[in-house]
N, C-alpha and C. Protein backbone atom coordinates (compact mmCIF):
# COMPACT_ATOMS: atom_id res chain seq x y z
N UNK A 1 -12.77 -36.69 -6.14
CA UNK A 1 -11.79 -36.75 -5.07
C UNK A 1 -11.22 -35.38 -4.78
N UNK A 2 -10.89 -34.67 -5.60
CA UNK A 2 -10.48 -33.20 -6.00
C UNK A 2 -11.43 -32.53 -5.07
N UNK A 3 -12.48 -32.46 -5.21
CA UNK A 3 -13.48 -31.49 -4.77
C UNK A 3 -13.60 -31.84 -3.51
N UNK A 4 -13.34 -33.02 -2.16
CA UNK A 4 -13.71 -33.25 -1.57
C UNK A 4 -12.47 -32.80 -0.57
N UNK A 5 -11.01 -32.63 -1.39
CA UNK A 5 -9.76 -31.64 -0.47
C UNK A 5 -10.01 -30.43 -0.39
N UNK A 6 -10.71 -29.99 -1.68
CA UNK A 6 -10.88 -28.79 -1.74
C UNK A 6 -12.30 -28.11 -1.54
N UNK A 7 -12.81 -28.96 -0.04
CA UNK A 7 -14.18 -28.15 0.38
C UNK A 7 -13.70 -27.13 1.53
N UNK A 8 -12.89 -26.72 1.65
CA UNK A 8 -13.04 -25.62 2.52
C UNK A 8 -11.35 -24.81 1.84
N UNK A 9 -11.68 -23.97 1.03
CA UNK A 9 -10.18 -23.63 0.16
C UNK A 9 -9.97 -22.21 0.91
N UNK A 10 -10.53 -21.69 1.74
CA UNK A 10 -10.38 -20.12 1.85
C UNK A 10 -11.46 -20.08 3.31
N UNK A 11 -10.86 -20.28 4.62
CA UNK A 11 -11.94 -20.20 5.24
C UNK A 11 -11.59 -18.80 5.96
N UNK A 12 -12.85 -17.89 6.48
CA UNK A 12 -12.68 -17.18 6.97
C UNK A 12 -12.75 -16.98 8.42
N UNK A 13 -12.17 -16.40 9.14
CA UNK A 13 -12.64 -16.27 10.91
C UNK A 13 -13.36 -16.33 11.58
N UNK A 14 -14.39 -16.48 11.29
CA UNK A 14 -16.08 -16.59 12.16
C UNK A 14 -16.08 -16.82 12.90
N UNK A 15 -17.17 -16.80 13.69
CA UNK A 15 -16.94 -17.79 14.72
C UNK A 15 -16.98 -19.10 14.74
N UNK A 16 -18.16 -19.41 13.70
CA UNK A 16 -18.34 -20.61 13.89
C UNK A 16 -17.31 -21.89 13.32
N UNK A 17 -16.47 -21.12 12.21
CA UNK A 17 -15.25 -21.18 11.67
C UNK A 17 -14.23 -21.63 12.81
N UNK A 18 -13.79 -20.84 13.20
CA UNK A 18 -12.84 -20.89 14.53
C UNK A 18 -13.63 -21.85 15.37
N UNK A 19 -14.61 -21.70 16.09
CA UNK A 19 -14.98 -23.03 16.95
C UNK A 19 -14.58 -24.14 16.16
N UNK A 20 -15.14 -24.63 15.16
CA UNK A 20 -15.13 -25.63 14.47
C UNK A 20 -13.43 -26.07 14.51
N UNK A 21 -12.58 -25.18 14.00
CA UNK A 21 -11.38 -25.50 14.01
C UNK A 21 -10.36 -25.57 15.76
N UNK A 22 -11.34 -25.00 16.40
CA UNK A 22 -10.64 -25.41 17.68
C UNK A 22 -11.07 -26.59 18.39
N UNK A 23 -12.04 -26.95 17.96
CA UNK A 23 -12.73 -28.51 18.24
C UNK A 23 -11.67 -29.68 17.48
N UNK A 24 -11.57 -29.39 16.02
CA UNK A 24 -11.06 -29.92 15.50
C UNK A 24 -9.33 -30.47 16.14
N UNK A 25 -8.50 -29.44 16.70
CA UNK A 25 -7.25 -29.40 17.21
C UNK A 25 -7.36 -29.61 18.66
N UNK A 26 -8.63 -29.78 19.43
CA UNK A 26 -8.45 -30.10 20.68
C UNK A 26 -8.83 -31.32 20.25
N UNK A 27 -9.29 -32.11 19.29
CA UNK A 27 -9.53 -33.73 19.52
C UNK A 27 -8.50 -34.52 19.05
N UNK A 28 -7.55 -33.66 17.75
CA UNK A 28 -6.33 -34.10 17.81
C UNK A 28 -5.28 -34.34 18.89
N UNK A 29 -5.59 -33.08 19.94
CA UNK A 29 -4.23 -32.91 20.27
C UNK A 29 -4.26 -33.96 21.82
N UNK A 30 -5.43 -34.91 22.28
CA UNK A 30 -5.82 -35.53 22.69
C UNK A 30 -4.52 -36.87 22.72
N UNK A 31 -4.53 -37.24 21.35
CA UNK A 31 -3.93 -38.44 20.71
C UNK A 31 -2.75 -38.29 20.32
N UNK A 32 -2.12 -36.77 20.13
CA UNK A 32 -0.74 -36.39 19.26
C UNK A 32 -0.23 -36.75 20.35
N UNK A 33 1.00 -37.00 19.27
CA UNK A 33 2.48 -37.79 20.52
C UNK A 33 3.23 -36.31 21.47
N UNK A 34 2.99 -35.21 20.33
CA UNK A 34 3.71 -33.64 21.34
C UNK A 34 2.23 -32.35 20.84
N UNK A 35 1.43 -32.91 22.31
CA UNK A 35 0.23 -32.31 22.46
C UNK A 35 0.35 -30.64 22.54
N UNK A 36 1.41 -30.35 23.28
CA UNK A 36 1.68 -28.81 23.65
C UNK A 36 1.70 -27.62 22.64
N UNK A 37 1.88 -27.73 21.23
CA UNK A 37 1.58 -26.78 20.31
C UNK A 37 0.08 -26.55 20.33
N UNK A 38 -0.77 -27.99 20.50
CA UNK A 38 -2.21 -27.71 19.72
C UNK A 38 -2.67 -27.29 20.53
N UNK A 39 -2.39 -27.73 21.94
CA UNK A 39 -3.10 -27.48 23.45
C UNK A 39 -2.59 -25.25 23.29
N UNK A 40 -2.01 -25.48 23.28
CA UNK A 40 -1.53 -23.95 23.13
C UNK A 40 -1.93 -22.97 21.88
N UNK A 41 -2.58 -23.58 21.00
CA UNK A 41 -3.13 -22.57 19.72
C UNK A 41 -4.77 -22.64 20.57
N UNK A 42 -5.22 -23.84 20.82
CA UNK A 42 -6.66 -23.49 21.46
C UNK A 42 -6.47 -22.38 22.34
N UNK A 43 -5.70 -22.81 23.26
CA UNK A 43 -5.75 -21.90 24.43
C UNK A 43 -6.15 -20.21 23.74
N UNK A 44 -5.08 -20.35 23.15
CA UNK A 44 -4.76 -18.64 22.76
C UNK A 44 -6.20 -18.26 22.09
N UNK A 45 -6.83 -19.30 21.06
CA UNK A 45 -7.63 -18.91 20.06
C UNK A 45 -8.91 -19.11 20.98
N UNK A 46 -9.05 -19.29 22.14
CA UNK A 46 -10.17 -18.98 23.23
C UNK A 46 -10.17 -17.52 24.06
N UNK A 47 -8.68 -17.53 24.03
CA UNK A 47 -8.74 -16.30 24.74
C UNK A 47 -8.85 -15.16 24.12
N UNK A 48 -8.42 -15.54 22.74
CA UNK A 48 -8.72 -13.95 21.71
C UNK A 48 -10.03 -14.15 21.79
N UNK A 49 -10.54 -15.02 21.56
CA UNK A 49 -12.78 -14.94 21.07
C UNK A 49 -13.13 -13.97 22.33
N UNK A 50 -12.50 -14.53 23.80
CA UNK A 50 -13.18 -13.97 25.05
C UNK A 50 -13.11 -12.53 24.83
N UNK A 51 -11.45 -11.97 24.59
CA UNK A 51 -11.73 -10.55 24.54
C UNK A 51 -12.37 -9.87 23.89
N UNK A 52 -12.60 -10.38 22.57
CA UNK A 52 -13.13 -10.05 21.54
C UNK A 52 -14.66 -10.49 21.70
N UNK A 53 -15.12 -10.71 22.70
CA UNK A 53 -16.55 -11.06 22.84
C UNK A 53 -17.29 -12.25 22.52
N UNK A 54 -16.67 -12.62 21.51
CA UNK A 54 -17.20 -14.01 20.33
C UNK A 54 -17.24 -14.89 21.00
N UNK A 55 -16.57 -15.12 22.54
CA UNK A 55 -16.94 -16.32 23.48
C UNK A 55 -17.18 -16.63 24.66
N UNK A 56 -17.98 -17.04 25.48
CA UNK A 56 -18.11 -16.27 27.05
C UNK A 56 -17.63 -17.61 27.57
N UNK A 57 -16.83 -17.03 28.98
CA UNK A 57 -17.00 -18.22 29.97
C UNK A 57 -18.27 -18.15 31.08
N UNK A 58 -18.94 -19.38 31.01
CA UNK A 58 -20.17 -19.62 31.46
C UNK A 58 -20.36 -19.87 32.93
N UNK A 59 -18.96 -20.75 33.09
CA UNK A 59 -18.81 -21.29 34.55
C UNK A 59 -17.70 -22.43 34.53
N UNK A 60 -17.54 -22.94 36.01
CA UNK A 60 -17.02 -23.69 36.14
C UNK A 60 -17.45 -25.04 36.63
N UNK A 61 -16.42 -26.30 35.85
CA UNK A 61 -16.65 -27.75 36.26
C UNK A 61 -15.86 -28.42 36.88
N UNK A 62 -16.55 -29.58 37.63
CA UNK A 62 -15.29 -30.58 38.02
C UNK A 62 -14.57 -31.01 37.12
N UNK A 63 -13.26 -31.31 36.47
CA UNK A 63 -12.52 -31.61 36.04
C UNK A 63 -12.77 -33.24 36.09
N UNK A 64 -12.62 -33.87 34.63
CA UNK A 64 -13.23 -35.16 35.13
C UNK A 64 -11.77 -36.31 35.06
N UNK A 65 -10.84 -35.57 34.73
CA UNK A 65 -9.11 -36.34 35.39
C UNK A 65 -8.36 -35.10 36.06
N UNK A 66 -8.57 -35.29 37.20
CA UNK A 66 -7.70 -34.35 38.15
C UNK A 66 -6.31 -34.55 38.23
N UNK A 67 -5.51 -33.76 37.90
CA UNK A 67 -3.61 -34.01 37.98
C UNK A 67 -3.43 -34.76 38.90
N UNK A 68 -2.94 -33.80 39.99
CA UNK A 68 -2.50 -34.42 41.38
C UNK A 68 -3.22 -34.15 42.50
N UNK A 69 -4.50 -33.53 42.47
CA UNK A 69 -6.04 -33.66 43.40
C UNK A 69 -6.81 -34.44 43.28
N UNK A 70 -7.63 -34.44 44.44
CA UNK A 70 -8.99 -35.25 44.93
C UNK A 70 -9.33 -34.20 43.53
N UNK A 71 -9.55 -33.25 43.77
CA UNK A 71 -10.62 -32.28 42.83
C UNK A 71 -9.78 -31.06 42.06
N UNK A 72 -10.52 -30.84 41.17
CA UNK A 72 -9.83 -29.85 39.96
C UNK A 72 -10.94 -29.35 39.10
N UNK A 73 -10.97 -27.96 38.94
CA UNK A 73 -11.82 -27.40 38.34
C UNK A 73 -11.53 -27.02 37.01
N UNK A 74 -12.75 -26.57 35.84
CA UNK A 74 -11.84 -25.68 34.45
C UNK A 74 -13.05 -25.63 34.26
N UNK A 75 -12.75 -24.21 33.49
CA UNK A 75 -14.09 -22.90 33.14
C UNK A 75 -14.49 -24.01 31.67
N UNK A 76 -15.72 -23.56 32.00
CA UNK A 76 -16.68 -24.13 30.98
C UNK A 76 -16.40 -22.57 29.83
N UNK A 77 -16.38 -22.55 28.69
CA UNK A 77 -16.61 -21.96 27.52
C UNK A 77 -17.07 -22.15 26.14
N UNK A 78 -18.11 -21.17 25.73
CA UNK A 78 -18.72 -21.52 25.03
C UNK A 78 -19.14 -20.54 23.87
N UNK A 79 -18.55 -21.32 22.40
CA UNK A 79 -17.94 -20.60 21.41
C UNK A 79 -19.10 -21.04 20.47
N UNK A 80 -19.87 -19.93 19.35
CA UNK A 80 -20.72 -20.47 18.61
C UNK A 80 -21.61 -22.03 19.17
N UNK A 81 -21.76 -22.45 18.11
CA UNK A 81 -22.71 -23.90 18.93
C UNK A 81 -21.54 -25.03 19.95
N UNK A 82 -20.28 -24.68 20.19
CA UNK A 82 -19.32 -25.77 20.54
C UNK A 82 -19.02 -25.31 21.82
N UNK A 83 -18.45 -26.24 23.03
CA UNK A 83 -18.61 -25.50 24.35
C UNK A 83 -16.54 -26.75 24.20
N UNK A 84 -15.86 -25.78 25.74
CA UNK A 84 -14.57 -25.88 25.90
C UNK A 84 -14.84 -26.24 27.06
N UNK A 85 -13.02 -26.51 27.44
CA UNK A 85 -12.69 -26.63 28.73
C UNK A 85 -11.30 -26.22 28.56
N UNK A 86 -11.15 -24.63 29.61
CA UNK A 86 -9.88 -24.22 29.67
C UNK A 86 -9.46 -24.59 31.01
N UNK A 87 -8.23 -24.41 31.65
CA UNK A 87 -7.83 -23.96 32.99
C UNK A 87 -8.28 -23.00 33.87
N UNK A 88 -8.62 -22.70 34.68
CA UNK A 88 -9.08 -21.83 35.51
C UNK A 88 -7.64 -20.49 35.98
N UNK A 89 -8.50 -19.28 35.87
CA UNK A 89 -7.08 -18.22 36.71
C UNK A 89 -7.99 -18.15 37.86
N UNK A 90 -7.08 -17.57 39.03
CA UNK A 90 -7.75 -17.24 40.19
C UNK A 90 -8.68 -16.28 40.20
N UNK A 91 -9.08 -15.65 38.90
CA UNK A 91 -10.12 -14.75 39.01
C UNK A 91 -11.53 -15.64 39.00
N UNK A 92 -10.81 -16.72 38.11
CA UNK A 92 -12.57 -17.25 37.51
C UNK A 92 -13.26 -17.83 38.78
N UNK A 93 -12.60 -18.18 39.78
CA UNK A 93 -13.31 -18.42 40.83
C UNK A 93 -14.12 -17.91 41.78
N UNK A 94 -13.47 -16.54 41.67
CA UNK A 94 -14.83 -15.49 42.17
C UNK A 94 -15.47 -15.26 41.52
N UNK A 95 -15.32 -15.43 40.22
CA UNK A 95 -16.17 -14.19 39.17
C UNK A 95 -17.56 -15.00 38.37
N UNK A 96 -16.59 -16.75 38.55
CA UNK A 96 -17.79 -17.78 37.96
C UNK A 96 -18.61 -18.62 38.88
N UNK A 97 -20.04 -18.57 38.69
CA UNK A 97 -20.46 -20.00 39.56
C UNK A 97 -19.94 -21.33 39.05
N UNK A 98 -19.92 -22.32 39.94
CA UNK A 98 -19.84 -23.60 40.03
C UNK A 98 -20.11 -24.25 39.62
N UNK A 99 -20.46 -25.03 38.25
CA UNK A 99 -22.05 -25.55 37.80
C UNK A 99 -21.92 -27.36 38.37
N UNK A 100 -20.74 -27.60 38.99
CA UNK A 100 -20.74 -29.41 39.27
C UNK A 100 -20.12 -29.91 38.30
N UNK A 101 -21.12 -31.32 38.67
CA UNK A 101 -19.95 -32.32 37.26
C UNK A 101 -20.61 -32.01 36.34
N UNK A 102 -19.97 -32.57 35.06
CA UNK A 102 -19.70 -32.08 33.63
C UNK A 102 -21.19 -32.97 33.21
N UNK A 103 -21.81 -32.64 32.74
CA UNK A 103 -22.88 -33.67 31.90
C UNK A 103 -22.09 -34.37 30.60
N UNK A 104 -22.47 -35.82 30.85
CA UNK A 104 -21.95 -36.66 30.08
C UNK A 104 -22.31 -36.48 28.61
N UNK A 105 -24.19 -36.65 28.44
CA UNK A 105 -24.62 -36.66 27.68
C UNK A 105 -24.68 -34.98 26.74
N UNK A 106 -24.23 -34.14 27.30
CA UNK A 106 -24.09 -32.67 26.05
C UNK A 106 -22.79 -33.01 25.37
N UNK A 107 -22.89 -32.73 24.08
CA UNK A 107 -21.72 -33.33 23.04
C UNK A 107 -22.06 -31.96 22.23
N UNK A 108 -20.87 -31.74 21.79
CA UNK A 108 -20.10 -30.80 20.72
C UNK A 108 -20.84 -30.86 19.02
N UNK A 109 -21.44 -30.57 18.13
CA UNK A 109 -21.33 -30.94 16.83
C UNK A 109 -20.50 -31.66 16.32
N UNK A 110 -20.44 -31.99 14.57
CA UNK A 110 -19.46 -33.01 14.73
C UNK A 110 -18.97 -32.36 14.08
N UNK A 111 -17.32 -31.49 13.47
CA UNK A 111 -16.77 -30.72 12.84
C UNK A 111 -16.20 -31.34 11.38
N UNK A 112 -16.30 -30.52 10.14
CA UNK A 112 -15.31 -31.19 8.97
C UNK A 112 -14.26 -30.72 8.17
N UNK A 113 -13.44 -30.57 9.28
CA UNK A 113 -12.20 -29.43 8.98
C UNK A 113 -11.62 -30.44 9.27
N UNK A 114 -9.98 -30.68 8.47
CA UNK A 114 -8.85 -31.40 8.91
C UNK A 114 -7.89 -30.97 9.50
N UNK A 115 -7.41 -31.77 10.13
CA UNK A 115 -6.11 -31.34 11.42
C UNK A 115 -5.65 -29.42 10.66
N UNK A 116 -4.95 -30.03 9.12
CA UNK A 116 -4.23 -28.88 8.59
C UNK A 116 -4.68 -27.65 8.07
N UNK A 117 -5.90 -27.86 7.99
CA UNK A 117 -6.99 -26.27 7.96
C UNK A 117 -7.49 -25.82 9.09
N UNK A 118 -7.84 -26.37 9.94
CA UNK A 118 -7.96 -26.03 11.11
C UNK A 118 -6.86 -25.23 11.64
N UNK A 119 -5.24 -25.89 11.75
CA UNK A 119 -4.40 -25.17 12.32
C UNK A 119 -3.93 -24.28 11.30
N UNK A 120 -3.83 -24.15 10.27
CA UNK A 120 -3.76 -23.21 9.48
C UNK A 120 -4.57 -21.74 9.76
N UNK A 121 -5.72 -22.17 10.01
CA UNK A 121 -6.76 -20.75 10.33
C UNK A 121 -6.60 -20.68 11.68
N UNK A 122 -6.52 -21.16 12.66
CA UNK A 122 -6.14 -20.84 14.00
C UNK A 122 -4.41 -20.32 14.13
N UNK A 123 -3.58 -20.72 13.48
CA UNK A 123 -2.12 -19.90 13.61
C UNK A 123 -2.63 -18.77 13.05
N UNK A 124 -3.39 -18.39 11.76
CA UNK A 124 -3.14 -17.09 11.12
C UNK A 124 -4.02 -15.98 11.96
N UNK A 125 -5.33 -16.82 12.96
CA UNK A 125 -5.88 -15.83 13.59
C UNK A 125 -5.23 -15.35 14.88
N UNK A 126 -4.44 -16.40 15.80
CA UNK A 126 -3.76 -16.15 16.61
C UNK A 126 -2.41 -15.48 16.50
N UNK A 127 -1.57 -15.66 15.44
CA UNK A 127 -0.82 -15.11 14.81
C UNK A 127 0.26 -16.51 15.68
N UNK A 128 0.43 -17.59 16.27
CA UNK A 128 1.14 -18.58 16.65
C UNK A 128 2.19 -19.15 15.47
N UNK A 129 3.21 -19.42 16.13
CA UNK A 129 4.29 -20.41 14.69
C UNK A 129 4.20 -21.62 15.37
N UNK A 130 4.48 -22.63 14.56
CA UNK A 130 4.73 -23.91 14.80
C UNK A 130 6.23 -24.41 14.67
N UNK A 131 6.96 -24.56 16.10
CA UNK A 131 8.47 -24.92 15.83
C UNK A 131 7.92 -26.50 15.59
N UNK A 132 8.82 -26.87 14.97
CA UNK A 132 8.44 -28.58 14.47
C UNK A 132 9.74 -28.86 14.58
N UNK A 133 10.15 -29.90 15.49
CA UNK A 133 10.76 -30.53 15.79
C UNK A 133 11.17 -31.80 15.55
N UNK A 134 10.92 -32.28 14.09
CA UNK A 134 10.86 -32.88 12.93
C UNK A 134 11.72 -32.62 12.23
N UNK A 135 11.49 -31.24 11.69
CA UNK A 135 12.79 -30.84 10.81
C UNK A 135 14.11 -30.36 11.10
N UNK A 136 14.31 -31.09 12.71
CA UNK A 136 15.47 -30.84 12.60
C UNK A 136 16.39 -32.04 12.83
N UNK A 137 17.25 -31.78 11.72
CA UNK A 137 17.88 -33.38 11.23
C UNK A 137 19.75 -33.61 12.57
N UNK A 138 19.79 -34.41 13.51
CA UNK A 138 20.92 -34.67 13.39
C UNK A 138 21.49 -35.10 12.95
N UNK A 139 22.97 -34.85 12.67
CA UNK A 139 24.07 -35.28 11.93
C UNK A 139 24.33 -36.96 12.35
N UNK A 140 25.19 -37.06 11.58
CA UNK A 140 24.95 -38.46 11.38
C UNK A 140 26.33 -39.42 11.92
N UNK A 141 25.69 -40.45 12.98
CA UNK A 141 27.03 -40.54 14.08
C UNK A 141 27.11 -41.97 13.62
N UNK A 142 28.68 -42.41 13.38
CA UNK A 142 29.10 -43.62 13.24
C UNK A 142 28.67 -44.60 14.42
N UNK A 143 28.22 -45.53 14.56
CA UNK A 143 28.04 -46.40 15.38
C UNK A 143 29.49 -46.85 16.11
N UNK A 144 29.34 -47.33 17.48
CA UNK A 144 30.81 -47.74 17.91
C UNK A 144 30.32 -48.97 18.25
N UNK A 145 31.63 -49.73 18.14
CA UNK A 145 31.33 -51.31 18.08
C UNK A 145 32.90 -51.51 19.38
N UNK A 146 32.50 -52.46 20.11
CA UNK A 146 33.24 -52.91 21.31
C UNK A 146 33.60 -53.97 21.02
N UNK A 147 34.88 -54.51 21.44
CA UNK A 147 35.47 -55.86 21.53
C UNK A 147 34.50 -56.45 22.70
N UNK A 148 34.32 -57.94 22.47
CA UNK A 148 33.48 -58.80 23.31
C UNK A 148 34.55 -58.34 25.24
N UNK A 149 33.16 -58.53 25.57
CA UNK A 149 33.16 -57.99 27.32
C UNK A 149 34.05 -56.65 27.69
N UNK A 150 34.30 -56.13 26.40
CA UNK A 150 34.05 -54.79 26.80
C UNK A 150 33.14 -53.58 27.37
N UNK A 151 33.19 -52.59 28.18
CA UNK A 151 31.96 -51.89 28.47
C UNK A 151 31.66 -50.92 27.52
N UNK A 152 30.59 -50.60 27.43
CA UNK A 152 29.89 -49.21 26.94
C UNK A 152 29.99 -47.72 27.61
N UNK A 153 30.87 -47.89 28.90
CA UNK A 153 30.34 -46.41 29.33
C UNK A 153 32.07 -46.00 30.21
């Protein structure tokens, strides 16, 4: 049981490392109740690979849930064997072709990093903190109790 927490004790930055762990935190952050930290360590930990070369954007797709459009685009990227979907800047639209809709059938590897190694090696490469909004405790309020057909407000 021991050996099976402790299969990845020391991971290093790689790429394939980092993909793996940004796969890992974009499928979490899917389902988390406060998506915006994880959605925001990918982000960042895509955009360091880009500058840093380790990841190209390839092109752009239809977006397959558009906000508040008929249509919505986001750059295809593609990190070691694992491919993304960021937001688009107004550059990527001149600078990328179009490629259409998304193919259903291309799928990702399957990754075996947990939520907390994953974000562990993606904060330390991005250098990101995690405010957690958990630990912070309010004080502790007496309940008020009303005489019958009294109001509340």
């Amino acid at each position: 049981m021991k050996s099976e927490r402790n299969e990845h004790p020391h991971l290093h930055p790689t790429v394939e490392n980092l993909s793996q762990a940004i796969f890992t935190v974009n499928r979490h952050a899917k389902t988390a109740p406060n998506p915006k930290f994880l959605y925001k360590l990918k982000q960042d930990a895509l955009q360091k690979l880009i500058t840093e070369g380790k990841a190209k954007k390839v092109g752009l797709h239809f977006s397959g849930n558009p906000k508040y459009s008929q249509q919505q685009s986001d750059v295809l990227v593609e990190c070691g064997e694992y491919s993304f979907h960021l937001p688009p800047s107004k550059a990527d639209f001149g600078n990328l072709p179009h490629l259409g809709r998304l193919n259903e059938y291309v799928r990702n590897p399957r990754a075996s990093l947990s939520l907390n190694q994953a974000k562990k090696l993606l904060m330390t490469y991005t250098g990101l903190k995690e405010d957690n909004p958990m630990n912070k405790k309010r004080p502790y309020e007496k309940p008020v109790f009303k005489k019958l057909g009294e109001s509340y407000f």
